[in-house]
N, C-alpha and C. Protein backbone atom coordinates (compact mmCIF):
# COMPACT_ATOMS: atom_id res chain seq x y z
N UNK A 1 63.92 116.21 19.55
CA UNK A 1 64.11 115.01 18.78
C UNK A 1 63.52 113.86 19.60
N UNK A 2 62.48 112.96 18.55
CA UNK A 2 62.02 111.81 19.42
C UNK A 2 63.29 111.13 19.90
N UNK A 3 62.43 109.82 20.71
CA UNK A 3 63.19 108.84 21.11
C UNK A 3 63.62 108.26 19.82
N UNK A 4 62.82 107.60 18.78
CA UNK A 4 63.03 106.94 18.03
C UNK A 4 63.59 107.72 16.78
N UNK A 5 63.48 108.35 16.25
CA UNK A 5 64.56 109.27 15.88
C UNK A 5 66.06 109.26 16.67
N UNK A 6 66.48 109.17 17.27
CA UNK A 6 67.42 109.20 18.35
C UNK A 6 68.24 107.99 17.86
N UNK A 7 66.90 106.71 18.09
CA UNK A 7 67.68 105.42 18.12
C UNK A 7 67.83 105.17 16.56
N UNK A 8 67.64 106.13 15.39
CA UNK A 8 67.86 105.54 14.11
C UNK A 8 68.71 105.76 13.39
N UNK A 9 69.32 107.25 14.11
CA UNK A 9 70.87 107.22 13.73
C UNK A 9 72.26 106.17 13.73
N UNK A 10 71.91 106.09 15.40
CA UNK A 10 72.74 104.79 15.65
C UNK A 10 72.68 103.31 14.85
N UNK A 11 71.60 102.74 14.84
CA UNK A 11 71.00 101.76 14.47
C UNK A 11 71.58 102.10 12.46
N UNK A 12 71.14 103.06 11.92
CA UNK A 12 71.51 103.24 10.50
C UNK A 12 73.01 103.21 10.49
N UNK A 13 73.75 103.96 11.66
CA UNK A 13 75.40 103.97 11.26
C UNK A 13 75.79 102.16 11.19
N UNK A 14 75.14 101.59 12.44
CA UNK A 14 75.32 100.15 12.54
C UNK A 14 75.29 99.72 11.34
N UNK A 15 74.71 99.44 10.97
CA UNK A 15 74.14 99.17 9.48
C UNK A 15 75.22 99.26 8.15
N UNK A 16 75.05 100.83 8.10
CA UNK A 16 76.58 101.31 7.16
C UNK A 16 77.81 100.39 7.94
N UNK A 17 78.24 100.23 8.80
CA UNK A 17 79.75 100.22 9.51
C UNK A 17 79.71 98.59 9.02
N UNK A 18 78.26 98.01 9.17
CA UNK A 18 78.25 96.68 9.48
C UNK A 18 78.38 96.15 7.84
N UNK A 19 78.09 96.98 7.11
CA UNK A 19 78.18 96.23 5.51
C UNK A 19 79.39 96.88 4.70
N UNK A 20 80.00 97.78 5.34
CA UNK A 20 81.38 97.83 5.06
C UNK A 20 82.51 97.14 5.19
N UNK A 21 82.31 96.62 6.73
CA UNK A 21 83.24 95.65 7.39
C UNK A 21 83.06 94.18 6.45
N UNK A 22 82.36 93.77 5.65
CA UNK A 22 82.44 92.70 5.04
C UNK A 22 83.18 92.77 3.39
N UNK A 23 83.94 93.68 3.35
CA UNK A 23 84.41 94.41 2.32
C UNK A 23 86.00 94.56 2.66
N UNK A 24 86.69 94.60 2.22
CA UNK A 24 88.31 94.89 2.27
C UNK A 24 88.82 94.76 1.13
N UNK A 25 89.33 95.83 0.77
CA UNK A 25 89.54 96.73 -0.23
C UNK A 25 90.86 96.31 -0.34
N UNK A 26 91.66 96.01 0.69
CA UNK A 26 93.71 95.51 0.26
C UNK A 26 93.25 93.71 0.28
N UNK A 27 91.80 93.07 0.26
CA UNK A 27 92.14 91.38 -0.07
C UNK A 27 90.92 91.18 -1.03
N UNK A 28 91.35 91.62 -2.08
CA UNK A 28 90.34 91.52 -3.30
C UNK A 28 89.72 89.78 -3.30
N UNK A 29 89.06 89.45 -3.87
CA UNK A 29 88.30 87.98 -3.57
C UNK A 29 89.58 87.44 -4.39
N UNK A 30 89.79 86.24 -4.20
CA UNK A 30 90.23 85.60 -5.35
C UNK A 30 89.62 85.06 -7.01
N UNK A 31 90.33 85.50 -7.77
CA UNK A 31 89.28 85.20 -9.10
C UNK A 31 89.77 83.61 -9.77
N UNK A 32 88.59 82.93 -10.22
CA UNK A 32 88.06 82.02 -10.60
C UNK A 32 89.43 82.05 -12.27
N UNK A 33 90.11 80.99 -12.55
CA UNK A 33 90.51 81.05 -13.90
C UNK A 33 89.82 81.48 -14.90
N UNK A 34 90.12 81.65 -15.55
CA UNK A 34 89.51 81.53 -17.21
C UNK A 34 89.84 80.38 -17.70
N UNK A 35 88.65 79.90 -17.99
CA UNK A 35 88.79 78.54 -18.70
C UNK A 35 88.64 78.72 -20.33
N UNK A 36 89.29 79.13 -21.06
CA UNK A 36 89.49 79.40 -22.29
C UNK A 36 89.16 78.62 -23.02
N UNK A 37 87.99 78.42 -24.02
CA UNK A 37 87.69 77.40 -25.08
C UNK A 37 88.47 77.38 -26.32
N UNK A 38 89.15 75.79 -26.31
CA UNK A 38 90.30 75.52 -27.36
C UNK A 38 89.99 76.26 -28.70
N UNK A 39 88.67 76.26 -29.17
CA UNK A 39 88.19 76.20 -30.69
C UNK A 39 88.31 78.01 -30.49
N UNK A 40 88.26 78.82 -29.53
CA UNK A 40 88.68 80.48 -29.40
C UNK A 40 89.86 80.90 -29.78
N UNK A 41 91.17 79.68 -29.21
CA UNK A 41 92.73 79.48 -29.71
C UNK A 41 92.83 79.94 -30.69
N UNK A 42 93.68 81.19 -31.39
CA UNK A 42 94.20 81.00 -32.63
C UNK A 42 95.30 81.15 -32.69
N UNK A 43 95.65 80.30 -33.73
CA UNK A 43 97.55 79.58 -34.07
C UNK A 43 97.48 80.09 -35.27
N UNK A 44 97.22 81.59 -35.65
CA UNK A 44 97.81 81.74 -37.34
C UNK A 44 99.25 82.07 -37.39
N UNK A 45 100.30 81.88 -36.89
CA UNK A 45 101.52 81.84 -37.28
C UNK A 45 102.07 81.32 -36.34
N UNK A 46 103.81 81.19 -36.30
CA UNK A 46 104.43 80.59 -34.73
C UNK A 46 104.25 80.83 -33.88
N UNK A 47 104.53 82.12 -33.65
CA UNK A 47 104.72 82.82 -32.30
C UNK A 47 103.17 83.04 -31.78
N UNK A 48 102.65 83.00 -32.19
CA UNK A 48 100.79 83.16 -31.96
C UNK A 48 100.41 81.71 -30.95
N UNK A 49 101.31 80.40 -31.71
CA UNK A 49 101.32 79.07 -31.06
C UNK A 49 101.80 78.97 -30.34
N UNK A 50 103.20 79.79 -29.98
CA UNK A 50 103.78 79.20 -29.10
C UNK A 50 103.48 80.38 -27.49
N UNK A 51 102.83 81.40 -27.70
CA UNK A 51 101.81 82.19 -26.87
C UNK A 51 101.08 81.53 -26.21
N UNK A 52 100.72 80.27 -27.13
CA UNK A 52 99.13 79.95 -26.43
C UNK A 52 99.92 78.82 -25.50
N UNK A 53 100.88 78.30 -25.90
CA UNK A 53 101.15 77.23 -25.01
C UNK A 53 101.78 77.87 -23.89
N UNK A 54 102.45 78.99 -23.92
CA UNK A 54 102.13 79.80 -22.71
C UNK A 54 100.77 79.81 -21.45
N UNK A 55 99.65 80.19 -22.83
CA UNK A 55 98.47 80.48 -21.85
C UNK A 55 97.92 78.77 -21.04
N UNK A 56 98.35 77.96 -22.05
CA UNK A 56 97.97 76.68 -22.01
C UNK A 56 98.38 76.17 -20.23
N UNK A 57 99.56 76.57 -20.14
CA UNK A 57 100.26 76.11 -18.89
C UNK A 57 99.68 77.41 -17.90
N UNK A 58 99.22 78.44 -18.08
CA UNK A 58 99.16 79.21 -16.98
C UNK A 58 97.49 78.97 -16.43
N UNK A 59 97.07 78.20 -17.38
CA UNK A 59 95.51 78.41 -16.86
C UNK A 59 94.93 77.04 -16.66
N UNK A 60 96.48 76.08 -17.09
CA UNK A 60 96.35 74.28 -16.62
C UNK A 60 94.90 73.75 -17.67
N UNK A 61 95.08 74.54 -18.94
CA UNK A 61 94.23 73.72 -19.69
C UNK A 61 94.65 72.85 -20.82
N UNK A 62 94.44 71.53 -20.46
CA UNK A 62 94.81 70.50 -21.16
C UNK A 62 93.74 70.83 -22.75
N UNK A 63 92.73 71.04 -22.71
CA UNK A 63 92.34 71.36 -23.97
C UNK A 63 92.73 72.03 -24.55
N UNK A 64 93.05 73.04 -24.33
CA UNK A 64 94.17 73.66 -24.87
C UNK A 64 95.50 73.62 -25.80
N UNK A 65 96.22 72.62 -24.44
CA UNK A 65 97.73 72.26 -24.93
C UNK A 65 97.18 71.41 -26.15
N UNK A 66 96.35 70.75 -25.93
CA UNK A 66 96.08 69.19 -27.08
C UNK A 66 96.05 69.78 -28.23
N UNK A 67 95.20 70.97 -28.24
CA UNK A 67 94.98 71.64 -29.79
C UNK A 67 96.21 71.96 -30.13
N UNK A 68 97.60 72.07 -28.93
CA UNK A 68 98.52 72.71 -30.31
C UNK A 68 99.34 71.92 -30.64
N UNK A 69 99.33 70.61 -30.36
CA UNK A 69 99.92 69.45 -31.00
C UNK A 69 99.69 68.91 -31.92
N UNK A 70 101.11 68.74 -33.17
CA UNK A 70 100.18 67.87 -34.39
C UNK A 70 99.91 66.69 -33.59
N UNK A 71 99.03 65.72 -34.32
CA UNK A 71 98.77 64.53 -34.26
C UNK A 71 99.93 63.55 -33.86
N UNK A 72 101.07 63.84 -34.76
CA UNK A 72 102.18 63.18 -34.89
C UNK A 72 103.78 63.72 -33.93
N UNK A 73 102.62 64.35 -33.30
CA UNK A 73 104.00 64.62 -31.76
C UNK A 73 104.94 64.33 -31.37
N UNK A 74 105.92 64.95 -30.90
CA UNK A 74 107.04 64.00 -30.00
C UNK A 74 108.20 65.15 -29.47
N UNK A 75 108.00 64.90 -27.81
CA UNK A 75 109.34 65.27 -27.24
C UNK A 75 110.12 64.23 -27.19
N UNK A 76 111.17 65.30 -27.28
CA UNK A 76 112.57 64.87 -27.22
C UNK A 76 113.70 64.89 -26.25
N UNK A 77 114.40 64.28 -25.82
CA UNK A 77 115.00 64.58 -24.55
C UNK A 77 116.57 64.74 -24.96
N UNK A 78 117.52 65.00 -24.89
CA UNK A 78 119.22 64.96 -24.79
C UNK A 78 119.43 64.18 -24.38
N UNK A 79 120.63 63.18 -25.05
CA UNK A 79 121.24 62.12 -24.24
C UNK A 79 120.97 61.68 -23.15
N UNK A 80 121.92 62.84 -22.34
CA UNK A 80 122.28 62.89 -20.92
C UNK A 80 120.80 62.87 -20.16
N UNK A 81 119.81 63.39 -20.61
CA UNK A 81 118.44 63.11 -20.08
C UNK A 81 117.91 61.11 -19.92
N UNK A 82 118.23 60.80 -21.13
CA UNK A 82 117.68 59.14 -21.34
C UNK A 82 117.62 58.36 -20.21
N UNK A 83 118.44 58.17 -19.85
CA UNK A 83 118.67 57.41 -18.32
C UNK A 83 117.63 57.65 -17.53
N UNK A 84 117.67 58.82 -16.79
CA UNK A 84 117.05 59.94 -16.24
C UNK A 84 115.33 59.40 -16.09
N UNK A 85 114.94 60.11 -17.24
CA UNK A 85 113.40 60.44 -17.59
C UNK A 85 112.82 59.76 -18.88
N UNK A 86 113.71 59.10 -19.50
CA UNK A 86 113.32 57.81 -20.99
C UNK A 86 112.36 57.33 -20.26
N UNK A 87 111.26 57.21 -21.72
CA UNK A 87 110.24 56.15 -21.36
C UNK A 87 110.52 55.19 -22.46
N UNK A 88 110.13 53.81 -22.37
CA UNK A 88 109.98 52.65 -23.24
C UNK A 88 109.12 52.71 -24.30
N UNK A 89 109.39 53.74 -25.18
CA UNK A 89 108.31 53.91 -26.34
C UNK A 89 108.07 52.57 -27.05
N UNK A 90 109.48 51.88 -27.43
CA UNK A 90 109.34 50.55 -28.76
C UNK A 90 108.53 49.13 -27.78
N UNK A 91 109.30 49.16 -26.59
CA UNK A 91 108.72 48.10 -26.16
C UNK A 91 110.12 46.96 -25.68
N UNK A 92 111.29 47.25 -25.90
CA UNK A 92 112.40 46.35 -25.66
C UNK A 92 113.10 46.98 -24.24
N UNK A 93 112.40 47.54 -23.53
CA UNK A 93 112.83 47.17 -22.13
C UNK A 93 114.01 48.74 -21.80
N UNK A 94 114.09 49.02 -23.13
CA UNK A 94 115.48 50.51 -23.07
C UNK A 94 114.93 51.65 -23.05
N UNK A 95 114.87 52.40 -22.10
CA UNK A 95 114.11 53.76 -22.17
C UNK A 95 114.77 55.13 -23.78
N UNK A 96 113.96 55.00 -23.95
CA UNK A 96 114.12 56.07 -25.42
C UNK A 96 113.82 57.61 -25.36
N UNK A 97 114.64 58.18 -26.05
CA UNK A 97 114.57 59.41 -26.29
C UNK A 97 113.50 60.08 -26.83
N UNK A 98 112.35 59.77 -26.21
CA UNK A 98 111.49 60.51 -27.06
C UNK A 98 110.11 59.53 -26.80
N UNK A 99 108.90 60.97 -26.75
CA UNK A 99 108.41 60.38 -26.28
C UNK A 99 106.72 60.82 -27.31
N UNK A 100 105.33 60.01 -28.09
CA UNK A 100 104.65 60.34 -28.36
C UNK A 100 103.52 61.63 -28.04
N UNK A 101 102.41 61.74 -28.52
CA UNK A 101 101.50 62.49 -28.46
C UNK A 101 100.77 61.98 -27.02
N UNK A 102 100.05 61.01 -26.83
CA UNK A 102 99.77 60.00 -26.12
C UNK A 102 99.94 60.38 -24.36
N UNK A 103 101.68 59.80 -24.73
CA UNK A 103 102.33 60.42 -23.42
C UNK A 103 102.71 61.51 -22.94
N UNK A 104 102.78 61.95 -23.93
CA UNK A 104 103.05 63.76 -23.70
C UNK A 104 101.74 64.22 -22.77
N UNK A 105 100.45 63.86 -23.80
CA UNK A 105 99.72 64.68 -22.78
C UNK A 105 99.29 64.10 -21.63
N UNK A 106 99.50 62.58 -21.67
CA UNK A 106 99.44 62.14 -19.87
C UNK A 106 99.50 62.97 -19.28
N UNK A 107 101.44 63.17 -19.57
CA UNK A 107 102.66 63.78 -18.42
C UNK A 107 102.20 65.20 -18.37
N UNK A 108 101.48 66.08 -19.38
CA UNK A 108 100.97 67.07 -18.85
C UNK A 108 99.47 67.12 -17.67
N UNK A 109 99.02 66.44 -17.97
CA UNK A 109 97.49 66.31 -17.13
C UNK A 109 98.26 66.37 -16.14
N UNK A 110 99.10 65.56 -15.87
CA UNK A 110 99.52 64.79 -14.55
C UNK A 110 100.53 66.19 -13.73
N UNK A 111 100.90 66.94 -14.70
CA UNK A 111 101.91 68.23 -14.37
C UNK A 111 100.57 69.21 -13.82
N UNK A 112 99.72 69.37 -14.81
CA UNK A 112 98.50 70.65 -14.37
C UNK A 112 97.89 69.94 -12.90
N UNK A 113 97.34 68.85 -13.13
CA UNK A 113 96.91 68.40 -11.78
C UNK A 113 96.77 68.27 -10.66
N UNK A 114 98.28 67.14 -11.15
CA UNK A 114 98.97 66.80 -9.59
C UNK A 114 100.39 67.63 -9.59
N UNK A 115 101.06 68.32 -10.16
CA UNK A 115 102.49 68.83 -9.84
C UNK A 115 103.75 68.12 -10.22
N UNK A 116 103.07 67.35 -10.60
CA UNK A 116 104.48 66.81 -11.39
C UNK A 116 104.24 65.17 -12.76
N UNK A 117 105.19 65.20 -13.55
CA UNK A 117 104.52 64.50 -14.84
C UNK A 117 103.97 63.24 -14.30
N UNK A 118 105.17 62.30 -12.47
CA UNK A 118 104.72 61.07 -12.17
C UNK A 118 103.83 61.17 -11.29
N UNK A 119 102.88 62.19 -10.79
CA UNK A 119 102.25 62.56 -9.90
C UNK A 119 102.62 62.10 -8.36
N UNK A 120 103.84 62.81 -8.41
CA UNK A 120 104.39 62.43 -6.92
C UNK A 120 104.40 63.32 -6.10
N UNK A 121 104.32 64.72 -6.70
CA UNK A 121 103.92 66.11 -5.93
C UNK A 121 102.68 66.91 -5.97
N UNK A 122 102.48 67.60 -4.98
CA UNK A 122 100.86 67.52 -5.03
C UNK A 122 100.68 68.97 -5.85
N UNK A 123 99.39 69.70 -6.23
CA UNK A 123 99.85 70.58 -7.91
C UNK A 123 99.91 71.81 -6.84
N UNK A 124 100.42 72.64 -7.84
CA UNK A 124 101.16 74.05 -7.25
C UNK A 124 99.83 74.71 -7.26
N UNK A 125 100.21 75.92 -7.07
CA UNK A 125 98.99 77.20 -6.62
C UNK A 125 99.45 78.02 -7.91
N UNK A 126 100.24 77.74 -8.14
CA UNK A 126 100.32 78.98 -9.56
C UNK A 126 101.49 77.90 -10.56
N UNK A 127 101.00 78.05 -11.95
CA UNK A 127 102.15 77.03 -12.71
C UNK A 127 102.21 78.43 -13.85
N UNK A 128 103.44 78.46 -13.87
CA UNK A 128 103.67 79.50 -15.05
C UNK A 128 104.88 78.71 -15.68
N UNK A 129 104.93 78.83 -17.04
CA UNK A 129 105.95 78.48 -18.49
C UNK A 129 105.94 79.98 -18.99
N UNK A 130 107.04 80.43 -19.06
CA UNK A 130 107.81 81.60 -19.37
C UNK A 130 108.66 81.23 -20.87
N UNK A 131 108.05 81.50 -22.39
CA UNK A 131 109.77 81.22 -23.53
C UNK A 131 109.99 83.02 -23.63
N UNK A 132 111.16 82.87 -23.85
CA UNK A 132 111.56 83.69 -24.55
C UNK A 132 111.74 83.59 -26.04
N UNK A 133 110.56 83.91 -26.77
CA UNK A 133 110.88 83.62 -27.93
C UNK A 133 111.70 84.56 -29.45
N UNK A 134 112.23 84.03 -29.74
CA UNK A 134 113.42 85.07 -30.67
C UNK A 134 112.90 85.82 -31.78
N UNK A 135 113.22 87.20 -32.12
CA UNK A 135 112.62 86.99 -33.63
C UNK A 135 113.47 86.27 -34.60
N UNK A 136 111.85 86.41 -35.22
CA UNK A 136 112.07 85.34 -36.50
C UNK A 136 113.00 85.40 -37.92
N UNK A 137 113.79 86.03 -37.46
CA UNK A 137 114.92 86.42 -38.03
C UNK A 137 116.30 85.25 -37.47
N UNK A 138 116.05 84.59 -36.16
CA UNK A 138 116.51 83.50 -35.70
C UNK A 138 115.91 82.33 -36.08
N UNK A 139 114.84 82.37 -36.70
CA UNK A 139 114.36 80.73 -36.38
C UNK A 139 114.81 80.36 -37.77
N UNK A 140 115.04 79.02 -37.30
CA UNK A 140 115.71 78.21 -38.68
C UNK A 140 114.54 77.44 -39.47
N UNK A 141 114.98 77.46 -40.75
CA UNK A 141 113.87 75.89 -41.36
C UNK A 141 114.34 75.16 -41.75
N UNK A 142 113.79 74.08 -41.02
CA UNK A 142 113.87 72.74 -41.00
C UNK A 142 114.62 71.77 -42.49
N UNK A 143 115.81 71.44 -42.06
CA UNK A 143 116.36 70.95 -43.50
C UNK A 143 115.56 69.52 -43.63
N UNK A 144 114.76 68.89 -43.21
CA UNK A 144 114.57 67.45 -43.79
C UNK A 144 113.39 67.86 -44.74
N UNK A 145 113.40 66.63 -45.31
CA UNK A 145 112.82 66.42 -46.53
C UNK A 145 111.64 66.30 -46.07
N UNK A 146 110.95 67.33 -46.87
CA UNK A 146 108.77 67.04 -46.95
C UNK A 146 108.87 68.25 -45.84
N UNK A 147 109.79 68.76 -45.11
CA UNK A 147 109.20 69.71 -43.78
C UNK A 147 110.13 71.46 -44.13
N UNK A 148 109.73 71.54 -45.55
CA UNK A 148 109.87 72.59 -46.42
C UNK A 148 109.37 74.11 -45.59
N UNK A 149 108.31 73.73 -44.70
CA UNK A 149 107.30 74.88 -44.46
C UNK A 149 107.39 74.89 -43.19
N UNK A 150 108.28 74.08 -42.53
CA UNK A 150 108.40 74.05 -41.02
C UNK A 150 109.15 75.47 -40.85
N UNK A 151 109.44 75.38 -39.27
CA UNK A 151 110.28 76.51 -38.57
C UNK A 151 110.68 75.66 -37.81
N UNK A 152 112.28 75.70 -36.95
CA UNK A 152 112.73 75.19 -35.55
C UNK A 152 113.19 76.99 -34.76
N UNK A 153 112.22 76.55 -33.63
CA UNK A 153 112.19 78.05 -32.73
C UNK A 153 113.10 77.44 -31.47
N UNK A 154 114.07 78.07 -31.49
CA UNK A 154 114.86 77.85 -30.19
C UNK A 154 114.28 79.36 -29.26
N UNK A 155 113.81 78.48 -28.36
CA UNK A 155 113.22 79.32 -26.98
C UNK A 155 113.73 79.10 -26.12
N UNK A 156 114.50 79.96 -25.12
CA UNK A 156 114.93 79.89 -23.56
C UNK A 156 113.51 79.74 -22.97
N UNK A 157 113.75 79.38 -21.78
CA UNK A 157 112.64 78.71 -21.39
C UNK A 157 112.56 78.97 -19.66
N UNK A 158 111.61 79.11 -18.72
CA UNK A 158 111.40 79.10 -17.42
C UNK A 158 109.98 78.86 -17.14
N UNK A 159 110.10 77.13 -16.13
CA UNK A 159 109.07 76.81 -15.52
C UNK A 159 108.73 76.66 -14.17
N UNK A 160 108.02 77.16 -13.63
CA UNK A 160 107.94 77.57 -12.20
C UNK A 160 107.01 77.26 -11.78
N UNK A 161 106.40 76.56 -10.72
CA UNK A 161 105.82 75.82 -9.95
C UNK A 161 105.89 76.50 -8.55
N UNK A 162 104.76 77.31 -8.21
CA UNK A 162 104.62 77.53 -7.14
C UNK A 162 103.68 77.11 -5.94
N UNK A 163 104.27 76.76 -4.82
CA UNK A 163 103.37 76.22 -3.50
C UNK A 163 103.26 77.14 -2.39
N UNK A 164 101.80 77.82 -1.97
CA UNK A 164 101.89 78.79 -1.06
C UNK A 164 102.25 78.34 0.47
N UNK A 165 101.60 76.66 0.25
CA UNK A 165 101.65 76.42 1.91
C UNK A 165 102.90 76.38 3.05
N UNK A 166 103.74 75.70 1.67
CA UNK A 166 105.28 75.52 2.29
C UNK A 166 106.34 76.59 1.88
N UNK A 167 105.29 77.41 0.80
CA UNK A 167 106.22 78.98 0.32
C UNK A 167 107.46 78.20 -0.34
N UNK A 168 107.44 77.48 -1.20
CA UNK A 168 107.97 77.15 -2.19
C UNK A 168 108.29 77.10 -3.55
N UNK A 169 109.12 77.15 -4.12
CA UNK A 169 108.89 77.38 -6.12
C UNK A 169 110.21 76.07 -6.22
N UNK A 170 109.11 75.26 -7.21
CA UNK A 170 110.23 74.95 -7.94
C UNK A 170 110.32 75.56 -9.55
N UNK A 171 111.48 75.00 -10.15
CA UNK A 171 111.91 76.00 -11.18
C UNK A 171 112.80 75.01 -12.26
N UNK A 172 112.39 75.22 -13.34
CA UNK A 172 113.28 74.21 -14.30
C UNK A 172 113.41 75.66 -15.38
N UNK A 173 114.70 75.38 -15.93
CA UNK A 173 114.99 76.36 -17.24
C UNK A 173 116.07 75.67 -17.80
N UNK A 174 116.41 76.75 -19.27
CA UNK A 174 117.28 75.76 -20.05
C UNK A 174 116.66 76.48 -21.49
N UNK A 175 116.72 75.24 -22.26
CA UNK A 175 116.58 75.82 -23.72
C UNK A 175 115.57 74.91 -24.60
N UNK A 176 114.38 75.20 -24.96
CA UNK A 176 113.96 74.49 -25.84
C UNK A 176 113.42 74.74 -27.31
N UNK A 177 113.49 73.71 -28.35
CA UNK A 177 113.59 73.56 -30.03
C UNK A 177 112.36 73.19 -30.15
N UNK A 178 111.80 74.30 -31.03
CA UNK A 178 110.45 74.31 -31.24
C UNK A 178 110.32 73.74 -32.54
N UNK A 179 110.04 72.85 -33.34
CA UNK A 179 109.42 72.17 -34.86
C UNK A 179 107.95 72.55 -34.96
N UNK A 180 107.66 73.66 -35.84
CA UNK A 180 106.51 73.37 -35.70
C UNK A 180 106.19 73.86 -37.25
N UNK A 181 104.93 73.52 -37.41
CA UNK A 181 104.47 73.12 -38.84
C UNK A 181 102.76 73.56 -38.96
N UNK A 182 103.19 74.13 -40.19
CA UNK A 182 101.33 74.44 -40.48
C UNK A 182 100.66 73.30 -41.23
N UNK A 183 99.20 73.56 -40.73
CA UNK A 183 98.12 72.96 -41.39
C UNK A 183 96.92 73.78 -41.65
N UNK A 184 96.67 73.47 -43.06
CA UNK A 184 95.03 74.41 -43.52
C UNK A 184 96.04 75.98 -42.47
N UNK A 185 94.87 76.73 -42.25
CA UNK A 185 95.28 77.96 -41.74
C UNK A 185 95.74 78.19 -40.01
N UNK A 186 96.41 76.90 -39.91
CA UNK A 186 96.55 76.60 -38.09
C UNK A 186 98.19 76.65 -37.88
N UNK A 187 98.92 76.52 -37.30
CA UNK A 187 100.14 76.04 -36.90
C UNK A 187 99.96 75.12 -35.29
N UNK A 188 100.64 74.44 -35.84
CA UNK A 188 101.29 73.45 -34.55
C UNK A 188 102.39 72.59 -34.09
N UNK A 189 102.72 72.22 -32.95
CA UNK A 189 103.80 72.13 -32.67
C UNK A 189 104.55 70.64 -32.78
N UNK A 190 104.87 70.13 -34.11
CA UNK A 190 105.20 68.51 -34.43
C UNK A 190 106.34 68.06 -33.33
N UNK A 191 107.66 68.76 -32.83
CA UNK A 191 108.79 68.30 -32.45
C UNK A 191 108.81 69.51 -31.10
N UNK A 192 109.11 68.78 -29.81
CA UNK A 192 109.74 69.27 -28.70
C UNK A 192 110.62 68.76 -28.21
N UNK A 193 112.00 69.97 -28.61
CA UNK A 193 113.23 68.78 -28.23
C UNK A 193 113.90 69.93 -27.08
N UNK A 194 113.62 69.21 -25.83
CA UNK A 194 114.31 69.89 -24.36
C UNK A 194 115.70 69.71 -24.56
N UNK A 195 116.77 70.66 -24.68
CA UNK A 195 117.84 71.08 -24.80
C UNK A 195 118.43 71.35 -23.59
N UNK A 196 117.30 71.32 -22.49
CA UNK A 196 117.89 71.87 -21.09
C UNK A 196 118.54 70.47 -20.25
N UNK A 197 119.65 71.07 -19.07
CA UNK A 197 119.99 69.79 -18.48
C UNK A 197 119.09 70.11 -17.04
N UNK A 198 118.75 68.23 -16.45
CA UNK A 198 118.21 68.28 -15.20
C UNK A 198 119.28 68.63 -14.29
């Protein structure tokens, strides 16, 4: 066997050993979201809507959430919340129960973003919204007048906010009242009334 023959075994294992080692098989790369295009969304019945606002929060797409809001939006907070987390919807200085389309999706940007609705925490590494949603053998319809075709979906609820650096979760749960209402062949979500306490 030549010399160089000799040296091309070695030199080839180098090679193999050396483009393996850039490979590890137990730390897969990290993958890139899916950025899901709103107009792909489909809301043909409740539970189809209230899925997506699932996906909406897990993949922090505000285009998303926007599509599944009617126009005419509004969370709602419990009493015991007002104090708390009321914003000044009318304008007379008293924080109110309830809050528009508008602000809603501020306080979400500001949740996917930065980590929290006043952007005082910096955004998590993983945001997951968990409902449990009932069958529809639970959901009620809506007694007011003109909202004939609505549904109210009471969903248990878990939101979790996770931070790898400080190995932290925060966590809100509780109960929330879903209003939601079709249009043309869509459904969306008119009324969010948080039932849960802070």
């Amino acid at each position: 066997m030549s010399f160089y023959n000799r040296l091309r075994f070695p030199l080839f294992l180098a090679v193999i050993l050396l483009a393996l080692s850039c490979r590890n098989p137990f730390h897969p790369p990290l993958q890139e979201p899916v950025d899901t295009d709103p107009e792909e969304v489909l809301c043909r019945n409740p539970r189809e809507l209230l899925e997506n606002l699932q996906l909406a929060y897990s993949e922090r797409n505000i285009n998303i959430y926007k599509a599944l809001l009617s126009e005419d939006f509004r969370f709602e907070l419990i009493s015991s919340e007002v104090d708390q987390i009321g914003t000044d919807m009318t304008g007379d200085g008293i924080p109110d129960s309830w809050w528009g389309y508008d602000q809603e999706v501020q306080y979400t940007q500001n949740l996917f973003k930065e980590g929290s609705s006043d952007s005082v925490h910096q955004p998590p590494d993983e945001l997951d919204l968990r409902l449990t949603i009932p069958p529809e053998t639970n959901w009620e319809s809506d007694p007011e007048l003109g909202h004939e075709d609505w549904w109210i979906i009471p969903c248990g609820f878990l939101l979790r906010l996770t931070f790898y650096e400080n190995n932290s979760v925060l966590s809100a749960s509780g109960v929330a009242r879903f209003s939601v209402k079709p249009e043309g062949d869509r459904w969306y979500i008119a009324v969010w009334r948080d039932e849960s306490n802070l």
